[in-house]
Protein backbone atom coordinates (compact mmCIF):
# COMPACT_ATOMS: atom_id res chain seq x y z
CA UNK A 1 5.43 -19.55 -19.62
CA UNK A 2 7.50 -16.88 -18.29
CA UNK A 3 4.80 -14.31 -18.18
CA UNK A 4 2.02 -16.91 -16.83
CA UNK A 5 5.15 -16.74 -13.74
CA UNK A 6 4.78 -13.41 -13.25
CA UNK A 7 1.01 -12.85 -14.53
CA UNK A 8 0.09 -15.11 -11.56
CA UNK A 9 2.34 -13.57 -8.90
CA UNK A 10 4.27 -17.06 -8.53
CA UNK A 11 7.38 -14.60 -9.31
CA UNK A 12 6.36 -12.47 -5.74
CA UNK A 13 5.87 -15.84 -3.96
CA UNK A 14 9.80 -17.34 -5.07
CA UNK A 15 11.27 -13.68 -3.69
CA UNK A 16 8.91 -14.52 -0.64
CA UNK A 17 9.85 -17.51 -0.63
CA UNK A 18 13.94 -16.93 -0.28
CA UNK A 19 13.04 -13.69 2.23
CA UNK A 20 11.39 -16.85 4.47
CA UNK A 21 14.60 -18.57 4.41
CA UNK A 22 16.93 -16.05 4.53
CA UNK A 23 14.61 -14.90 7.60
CA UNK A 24 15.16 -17.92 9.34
CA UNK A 25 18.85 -18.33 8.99
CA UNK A 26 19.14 -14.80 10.32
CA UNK A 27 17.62 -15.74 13.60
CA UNK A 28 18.67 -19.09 13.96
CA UNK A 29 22.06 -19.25 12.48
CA UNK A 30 23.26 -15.85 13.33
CA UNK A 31 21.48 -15.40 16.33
CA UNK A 32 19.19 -11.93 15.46
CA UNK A 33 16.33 -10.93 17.98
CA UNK A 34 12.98 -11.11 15.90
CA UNK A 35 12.91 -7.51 16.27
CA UNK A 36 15.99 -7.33 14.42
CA UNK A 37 14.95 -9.58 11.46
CA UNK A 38 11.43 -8.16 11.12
CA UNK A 39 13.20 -4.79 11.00
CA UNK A 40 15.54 -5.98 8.13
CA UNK A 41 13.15 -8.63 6.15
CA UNK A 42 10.05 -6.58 6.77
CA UNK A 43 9.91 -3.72 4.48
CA UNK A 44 11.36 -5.97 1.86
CA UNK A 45 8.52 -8.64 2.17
CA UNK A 46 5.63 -5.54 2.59
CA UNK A 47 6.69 -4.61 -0.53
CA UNK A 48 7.12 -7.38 -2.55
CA UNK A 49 3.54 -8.25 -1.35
CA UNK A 50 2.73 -4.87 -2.95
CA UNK A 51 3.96 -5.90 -6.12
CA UNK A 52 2.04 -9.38 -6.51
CA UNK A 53 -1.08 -7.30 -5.68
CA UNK A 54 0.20 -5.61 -8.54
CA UNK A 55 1.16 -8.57 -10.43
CA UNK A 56 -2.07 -9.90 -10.18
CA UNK A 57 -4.29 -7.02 -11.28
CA UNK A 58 -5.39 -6.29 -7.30
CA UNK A 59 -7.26 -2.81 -6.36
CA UNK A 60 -5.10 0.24 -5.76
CA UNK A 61 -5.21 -0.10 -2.30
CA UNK A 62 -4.06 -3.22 -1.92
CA UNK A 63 -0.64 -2.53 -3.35
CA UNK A 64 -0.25 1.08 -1.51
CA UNK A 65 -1.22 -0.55 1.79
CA UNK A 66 1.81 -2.73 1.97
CA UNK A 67 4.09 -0.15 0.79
CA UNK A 68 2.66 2.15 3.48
CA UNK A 69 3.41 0.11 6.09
CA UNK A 70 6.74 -0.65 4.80
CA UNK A 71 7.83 3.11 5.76
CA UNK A 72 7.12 2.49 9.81
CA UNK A 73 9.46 -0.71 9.86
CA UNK A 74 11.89 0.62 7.64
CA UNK A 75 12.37 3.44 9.63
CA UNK A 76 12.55 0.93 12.49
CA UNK A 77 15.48 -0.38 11.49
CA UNK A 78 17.24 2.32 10.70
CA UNK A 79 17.11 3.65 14.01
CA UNK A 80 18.63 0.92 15.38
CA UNK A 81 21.38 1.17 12.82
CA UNK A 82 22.33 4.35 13.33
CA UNK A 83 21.92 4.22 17.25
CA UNK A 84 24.48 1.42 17.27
């Protein structure tokens, strides 16, 4: 059962899932700019996609093309962290 969870990348979707929420709370409860969530949730949701491509037996590319474009927004928000 456990591995069917994970086998079928329903273990990616749950962590998508709670990155969604906590997402939401971020800009409506606390009051972030989208800019500011995307560059916090961002990387962490391109790469979890990476890993239910992995999960789920996907090509190569389709797990190193989230994790690529991970880099760009992590770097994102670092900037901003460090600028402030």
């Amino acid at each position: 059962m456990i591995e069917a969870f994970f086998a079928s990348g329903h273990a990616a979707d749950l962590i998508l899932a709670v990155l969604l929420v906590e997402a939401a709370w971020l800009r409506a409860g606390a009051g972030w700019s989208w800019g500011r969530v995307l560059g916090l949730i961002g990387p962490a949701a391109l790469i979890v996609l990476g890993l239910r491509a992995a999960l789920t037996g996907a090509q190569w590319w389709w797990i190193a093309l989230p994790l690529a474009a991970s880099l760009p927004l992590h770097l994102m928000d670092l900037r901003s962290r460090l600028e402030r």
